[in-house]
N, C-alpha and C. Protein backbone atom coordinates (compact mmCIF):
# COMPACT_ATOMS: atom_id res chain seq x y z
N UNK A 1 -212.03 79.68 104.90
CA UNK A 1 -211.44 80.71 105.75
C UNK A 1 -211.04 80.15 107.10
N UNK A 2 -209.61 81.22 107.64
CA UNK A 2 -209.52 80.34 109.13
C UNK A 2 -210.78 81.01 109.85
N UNK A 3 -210.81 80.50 111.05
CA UNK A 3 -211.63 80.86 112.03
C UNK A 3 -211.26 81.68 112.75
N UNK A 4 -212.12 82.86 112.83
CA UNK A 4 -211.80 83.87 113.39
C UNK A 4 -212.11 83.59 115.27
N UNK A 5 -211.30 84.39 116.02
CA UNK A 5 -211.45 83.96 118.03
C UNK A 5 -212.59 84.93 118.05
N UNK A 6 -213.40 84.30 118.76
CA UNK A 6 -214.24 85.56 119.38
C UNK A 6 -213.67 86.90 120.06
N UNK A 7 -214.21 88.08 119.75
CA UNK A 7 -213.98 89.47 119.98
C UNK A 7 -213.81 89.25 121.69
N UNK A 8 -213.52 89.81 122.76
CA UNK A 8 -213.65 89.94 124.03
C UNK A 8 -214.82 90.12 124.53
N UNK A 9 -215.43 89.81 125.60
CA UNK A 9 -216.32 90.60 126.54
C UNK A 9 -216.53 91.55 126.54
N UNK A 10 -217.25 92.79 126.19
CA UNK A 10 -217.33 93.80 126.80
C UNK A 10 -217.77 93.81 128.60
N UNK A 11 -217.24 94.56 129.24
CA UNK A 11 -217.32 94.79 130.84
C UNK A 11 -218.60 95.28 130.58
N UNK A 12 -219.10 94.44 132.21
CA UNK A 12 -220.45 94.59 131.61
C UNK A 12 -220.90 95.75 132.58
N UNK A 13 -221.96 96.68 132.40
CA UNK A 13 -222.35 98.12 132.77
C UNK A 13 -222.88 97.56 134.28
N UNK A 14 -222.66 98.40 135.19
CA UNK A 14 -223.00 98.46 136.93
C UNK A 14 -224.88 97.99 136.75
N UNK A 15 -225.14 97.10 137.45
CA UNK A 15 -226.03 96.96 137.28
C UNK A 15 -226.89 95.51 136.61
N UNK A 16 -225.75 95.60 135.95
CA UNK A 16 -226.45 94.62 134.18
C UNK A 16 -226.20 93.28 134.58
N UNK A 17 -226.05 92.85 135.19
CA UNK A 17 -225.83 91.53 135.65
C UNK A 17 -224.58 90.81 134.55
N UNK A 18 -223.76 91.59 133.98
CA UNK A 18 -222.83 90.81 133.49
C UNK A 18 -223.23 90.51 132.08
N UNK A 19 -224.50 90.59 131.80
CA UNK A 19 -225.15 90.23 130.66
C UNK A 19 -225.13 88.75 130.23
N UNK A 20 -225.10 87.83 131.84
CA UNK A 20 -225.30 86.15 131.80
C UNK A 20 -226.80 85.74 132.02
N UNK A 21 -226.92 85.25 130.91
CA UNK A 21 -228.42 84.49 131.19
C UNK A 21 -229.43 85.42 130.85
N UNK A 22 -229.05 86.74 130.03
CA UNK A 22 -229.80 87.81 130.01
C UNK A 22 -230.57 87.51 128.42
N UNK A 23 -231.83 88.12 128.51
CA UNK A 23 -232.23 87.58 127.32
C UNK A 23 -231.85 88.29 125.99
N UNK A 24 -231.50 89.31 126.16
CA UNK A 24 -230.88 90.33 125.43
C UNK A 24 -229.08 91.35 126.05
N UNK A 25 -228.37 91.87 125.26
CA UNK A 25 -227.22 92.30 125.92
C UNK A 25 -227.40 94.19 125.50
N UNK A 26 -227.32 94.52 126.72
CA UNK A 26 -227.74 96.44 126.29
C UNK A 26 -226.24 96.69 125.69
N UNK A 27 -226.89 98.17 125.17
CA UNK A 27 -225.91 98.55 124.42
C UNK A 27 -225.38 99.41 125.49
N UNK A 28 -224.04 99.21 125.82
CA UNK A 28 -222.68 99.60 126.57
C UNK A 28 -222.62 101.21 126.01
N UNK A 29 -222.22 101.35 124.89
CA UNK A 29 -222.11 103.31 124.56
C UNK A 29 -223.06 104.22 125.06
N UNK A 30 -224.29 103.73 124.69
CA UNK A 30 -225.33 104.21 125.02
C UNK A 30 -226.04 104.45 126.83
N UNK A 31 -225.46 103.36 127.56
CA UNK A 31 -225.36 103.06 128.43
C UNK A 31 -224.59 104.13 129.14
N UNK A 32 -223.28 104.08 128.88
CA UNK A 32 -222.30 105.24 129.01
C UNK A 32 -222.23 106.96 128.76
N UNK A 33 -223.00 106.60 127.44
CA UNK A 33 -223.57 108.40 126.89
C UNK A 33 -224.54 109.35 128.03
N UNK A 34 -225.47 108.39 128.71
CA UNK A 34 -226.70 108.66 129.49
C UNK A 34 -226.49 108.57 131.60
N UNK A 35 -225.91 107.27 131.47
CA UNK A 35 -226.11 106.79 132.51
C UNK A 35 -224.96 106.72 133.43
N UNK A 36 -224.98 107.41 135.10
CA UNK A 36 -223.92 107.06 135.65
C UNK A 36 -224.52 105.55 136.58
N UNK A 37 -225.69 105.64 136.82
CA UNK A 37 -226.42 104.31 137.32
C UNK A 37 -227.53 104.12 137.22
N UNK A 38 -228.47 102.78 137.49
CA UNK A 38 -229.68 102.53 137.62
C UNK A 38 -229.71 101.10 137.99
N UNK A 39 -230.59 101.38 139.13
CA UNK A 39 -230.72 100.29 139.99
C UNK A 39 -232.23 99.87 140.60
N UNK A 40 -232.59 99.10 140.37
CA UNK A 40 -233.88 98.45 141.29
C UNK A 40 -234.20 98.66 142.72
N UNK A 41 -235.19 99.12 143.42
CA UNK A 41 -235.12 99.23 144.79
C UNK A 41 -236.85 99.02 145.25
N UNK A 42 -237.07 98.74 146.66
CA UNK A 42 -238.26 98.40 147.03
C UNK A 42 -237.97 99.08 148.00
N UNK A 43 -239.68 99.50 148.52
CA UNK A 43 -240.38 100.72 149.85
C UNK A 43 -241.53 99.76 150.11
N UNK A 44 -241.88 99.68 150.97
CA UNK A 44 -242.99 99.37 151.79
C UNK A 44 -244.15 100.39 151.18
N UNK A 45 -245.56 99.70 150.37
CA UNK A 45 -246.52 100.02 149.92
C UNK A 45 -246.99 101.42 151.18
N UNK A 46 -247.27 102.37 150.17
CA UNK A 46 -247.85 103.31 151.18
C UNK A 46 -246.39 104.83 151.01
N UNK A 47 -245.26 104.37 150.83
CA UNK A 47 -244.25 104.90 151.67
C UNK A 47 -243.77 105.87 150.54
N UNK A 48 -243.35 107.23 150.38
CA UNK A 48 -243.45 108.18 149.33
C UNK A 48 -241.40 108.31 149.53
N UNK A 49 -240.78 108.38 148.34
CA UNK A 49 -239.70 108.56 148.04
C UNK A 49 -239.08 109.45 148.63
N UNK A 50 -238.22 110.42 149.15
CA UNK A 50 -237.80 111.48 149.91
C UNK A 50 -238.49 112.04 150.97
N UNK A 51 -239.59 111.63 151.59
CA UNK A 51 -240.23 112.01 152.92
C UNK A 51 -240.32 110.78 153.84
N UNK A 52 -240.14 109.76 152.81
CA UNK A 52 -240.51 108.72 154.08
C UNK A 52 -238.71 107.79 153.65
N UNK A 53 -237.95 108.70 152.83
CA UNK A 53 -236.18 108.21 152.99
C UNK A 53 -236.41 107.41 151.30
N UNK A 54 -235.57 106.51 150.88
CA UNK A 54 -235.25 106.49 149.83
C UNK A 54 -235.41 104.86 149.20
N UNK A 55 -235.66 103.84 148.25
CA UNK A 55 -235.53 102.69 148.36
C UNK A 55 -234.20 102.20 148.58
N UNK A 56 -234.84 100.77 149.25
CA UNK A 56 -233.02 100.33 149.13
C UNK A 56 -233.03 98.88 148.34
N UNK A 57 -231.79 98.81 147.69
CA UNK A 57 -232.05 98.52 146.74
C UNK A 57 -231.95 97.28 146.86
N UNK A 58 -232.78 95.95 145.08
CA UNK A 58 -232.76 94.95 145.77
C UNK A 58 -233.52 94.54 144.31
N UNK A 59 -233.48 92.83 144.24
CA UNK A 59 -233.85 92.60 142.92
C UNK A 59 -234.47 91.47 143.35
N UNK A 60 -235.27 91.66 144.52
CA UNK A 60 -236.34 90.61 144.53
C UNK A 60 -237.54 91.45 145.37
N UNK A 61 -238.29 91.07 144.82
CA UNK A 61 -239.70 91.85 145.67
C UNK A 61 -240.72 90.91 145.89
N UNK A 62 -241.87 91.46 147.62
CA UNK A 62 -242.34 90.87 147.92
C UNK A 62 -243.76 91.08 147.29
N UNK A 63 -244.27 90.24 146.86
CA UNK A 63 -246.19 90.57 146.53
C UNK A 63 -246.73 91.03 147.96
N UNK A 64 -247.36 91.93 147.36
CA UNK A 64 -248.32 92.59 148.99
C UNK A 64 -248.02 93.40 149.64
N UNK A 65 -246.26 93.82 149.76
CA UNK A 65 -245.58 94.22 150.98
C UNK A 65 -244.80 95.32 149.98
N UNK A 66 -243.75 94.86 149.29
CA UNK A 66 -242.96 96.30 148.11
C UNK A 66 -243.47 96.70 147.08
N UNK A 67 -243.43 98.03 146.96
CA UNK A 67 -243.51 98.47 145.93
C UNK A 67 -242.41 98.55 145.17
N UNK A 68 -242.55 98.34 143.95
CA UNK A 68 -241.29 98.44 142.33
C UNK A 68 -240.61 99.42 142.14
N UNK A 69 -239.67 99.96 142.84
CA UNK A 69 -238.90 101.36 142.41
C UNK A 69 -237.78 101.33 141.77
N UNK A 70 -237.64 102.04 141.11
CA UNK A 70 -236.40 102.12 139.45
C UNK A 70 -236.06 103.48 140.08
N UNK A 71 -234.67 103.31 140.29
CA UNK A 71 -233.92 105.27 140.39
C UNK A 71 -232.45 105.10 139.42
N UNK A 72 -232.43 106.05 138.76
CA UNK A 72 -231.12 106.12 138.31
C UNK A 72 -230.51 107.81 138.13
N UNK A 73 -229.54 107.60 137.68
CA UNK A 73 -228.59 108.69 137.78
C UNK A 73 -228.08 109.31 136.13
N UNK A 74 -228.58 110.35 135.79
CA UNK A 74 -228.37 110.49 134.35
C UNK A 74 -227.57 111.71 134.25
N UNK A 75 -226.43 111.43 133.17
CA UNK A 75 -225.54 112.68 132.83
C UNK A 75 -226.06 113.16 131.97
N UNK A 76 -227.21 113.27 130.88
CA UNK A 76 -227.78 114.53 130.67
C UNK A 76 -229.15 114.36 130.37
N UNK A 77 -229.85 115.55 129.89
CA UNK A 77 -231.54 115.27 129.76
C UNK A 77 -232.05 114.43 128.89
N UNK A 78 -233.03 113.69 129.19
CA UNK A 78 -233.25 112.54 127.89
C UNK A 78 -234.86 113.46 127.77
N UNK A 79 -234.85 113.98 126.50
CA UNK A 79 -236.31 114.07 126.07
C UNK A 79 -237.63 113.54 126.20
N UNK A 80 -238.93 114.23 126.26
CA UNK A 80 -240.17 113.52 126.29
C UNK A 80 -239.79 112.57 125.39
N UNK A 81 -240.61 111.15 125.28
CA UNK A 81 -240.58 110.18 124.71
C UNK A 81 -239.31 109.10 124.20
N UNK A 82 -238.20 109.70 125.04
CA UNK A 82 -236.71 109.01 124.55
C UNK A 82 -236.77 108.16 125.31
N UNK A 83 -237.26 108.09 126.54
CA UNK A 83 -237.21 107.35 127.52
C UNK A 83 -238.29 105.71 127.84
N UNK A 84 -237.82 104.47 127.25
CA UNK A 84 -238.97 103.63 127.35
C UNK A 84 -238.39 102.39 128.24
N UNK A 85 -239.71 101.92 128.96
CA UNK A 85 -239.28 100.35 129.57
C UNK A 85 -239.95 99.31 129.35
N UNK A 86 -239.13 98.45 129.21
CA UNK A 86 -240.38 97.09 129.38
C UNK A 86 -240.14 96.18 130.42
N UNK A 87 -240.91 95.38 130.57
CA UNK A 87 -240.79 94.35 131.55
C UNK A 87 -240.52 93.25 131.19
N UNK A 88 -239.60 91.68 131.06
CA UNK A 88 -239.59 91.14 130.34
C UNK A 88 -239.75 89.79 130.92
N UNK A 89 -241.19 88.58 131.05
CA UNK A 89 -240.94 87.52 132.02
C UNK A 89 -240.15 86.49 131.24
N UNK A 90 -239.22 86.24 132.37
CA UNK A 90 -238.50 85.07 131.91
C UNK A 90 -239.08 83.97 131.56
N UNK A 91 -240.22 83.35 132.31
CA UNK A 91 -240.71 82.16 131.99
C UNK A 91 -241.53 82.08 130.85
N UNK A 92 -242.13 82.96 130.46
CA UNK A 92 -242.39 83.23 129.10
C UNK A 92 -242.05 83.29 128.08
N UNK A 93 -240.53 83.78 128.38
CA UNK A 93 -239.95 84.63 127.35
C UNK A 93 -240.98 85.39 126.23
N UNK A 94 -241.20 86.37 127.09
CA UNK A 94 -242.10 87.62 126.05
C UNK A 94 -242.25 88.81 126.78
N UNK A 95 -241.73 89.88 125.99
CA UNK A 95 -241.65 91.35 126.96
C UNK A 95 -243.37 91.29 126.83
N UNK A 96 -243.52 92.22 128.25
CA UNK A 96 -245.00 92.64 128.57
C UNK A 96 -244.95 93.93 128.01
N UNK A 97 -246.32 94.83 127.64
CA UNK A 97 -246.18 96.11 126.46
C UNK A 97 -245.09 97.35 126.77
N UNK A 98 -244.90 97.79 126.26
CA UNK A 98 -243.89 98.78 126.82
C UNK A 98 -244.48 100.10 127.24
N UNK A 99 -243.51 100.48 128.14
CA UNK A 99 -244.32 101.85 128.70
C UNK A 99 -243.75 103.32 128.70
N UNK A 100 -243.94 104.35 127.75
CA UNK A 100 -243.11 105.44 127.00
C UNK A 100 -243.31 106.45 128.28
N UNK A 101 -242.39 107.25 128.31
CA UNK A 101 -242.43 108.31 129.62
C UNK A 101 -242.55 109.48 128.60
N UNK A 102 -243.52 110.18 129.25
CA UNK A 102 -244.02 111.51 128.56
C UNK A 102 -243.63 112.80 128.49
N UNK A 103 -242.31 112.87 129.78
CA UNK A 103 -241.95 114.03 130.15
C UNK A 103 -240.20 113.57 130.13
N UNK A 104 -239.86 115.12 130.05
CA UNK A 104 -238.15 115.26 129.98
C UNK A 104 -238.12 114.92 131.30
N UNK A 105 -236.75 114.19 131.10
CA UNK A 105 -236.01 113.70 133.00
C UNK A 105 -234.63 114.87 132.56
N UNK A 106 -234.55 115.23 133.65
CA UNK A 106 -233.83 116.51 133.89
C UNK A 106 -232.03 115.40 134.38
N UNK A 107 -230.83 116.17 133.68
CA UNK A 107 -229.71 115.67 134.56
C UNK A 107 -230.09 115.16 135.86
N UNK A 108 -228.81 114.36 136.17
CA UNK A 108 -229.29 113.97 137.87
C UNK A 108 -230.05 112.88 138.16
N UNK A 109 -230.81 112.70 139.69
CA UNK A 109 -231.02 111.71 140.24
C UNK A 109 -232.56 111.65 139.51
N UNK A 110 -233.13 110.34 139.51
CA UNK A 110 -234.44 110.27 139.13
C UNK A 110 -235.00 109.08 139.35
N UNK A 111 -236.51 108.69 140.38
CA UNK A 111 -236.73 107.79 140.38
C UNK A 111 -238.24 108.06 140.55
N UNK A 112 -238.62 106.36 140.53
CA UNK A 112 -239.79 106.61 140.68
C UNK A 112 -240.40 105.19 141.16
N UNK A 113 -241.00 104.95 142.26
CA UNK A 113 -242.02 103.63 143.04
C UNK A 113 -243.87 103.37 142.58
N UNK A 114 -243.64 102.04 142.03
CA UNK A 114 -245.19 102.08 141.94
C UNK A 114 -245.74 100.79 142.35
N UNK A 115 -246.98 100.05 142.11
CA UNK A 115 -247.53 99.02 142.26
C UNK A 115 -246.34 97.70 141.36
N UNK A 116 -246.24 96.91 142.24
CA UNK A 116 -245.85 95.80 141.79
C UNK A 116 -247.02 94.96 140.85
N UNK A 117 -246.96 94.94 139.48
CA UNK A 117 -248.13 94.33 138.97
C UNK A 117 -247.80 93.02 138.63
N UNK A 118 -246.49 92.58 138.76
CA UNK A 118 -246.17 90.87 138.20
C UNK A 118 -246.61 89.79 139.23
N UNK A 119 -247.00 88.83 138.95
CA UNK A 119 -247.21 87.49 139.73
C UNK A 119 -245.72 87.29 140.37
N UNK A 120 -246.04 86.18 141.40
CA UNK A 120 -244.58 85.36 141.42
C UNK A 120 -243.53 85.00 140.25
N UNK A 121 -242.31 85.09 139.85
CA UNK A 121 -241.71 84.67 138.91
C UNK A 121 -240.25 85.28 138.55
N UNK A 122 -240.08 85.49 137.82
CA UNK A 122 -238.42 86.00 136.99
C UNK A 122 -238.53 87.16 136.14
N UNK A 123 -238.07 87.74 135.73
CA UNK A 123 -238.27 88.83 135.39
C UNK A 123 -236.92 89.91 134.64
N UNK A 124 -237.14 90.28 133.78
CA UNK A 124 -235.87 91.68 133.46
C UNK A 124 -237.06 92.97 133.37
N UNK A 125 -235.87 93.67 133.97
CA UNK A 125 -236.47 95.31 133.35
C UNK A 125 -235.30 95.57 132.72
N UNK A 126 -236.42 96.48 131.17
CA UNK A 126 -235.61 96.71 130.31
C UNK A 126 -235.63 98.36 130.16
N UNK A 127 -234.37 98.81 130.02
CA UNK A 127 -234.45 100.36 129.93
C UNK A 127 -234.54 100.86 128.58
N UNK A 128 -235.15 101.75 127.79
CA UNK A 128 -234.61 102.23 126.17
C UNK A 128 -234.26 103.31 126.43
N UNK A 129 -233.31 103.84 125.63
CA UNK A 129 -232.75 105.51 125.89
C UNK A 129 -232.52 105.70 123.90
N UNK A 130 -233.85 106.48 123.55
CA UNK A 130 -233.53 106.59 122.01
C UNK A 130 -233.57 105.39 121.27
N UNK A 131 -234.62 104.63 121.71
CA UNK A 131 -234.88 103.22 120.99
C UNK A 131 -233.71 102.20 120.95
N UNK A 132 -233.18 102.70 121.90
CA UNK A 132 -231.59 101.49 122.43
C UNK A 132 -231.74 100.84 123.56
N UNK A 133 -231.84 99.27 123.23
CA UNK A 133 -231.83 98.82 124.85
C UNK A 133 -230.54 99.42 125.79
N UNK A 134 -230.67 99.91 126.56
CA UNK A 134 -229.70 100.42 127.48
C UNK A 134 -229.36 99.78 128.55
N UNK A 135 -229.97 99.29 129.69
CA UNK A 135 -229.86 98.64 130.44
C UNK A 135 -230.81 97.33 130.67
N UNK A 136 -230.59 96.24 131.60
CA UNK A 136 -231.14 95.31 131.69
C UNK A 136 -230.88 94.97 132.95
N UNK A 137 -232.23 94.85 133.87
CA UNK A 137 -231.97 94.20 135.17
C UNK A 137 -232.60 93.38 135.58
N UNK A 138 -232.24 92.21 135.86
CA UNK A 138 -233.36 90.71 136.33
C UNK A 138 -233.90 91.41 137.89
N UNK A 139 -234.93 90.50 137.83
CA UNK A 139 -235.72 91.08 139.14
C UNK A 139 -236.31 89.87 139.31
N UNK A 140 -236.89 89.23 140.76
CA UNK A 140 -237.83 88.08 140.82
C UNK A 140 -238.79 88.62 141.25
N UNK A 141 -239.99 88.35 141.95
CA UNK A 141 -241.37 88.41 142.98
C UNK A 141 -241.54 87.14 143.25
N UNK A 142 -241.68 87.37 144.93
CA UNK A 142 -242.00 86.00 145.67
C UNK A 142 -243.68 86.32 146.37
């Protein structure tokens, strides 16, 4: 047979780093069906989401000093349990366990800040929406 050209690029989703160097590539429809964004952001440990203003965003965090905040923007409700993440270290290469969200996220804005639990290193967060990788965002800790 001749050789077929490779298919194009898909453009890669706001966020996704292009899907270079990524250990996996999210699925773009799905991506699109759910999501108008989602982005990584850090607050100063202590500091509560809408009273003390909002994260800003950023894909490196400090040990000690930020806390891990994930906000995104969803065009419609994703059900209890549709919603999963993992963490994935690069230097490992091995996702850490995954973590299922228990409650419906309503249309709209949604986020949420917690303890930074990774060492120094490399990192993806991985989004699932309906057992679909959806998004993918590298992150470091220094």
């Amino acid at each position: 047979g001749i050789p077929q050209a490779a298919p194009p690029a898909r453009p890669a989703a706001p966020g996704s780093a292009g899907g270079e160097g990524l250990s996996e590539r999210p699925n773009q429809a799905k991506y699109d069906e759910y999501l108008t964004e989602i982005y990584l952001g850090e607050m100063a440990i202590g500091k509560k989401i809408g009273e003390d203003g909002f994260p800003e965003k950023t894909n490196v965090f400090i040990s000690g000093e930020d806390q891990f905040c994930t906000m995104m923007t969803l065009k419609k409700p994703v059900p209890s349990g549709q919603l999963a993440t993992v963490v994935y270290d690069a230097a490992a290469k091995v996702n850490l366990p995954r973590q299922i969200f228990p409650v419906e996220l309503k249309a709209g804005g949604s986020g949420g800040c917690g303890t930074l639990m990774q060492s120094a290193g490399k990192y993806e967060y991985k989004l699932y929406l309906d057992g679909e990788l959806t998004a993918v965002l590298p992150f470091e800790v220094r």
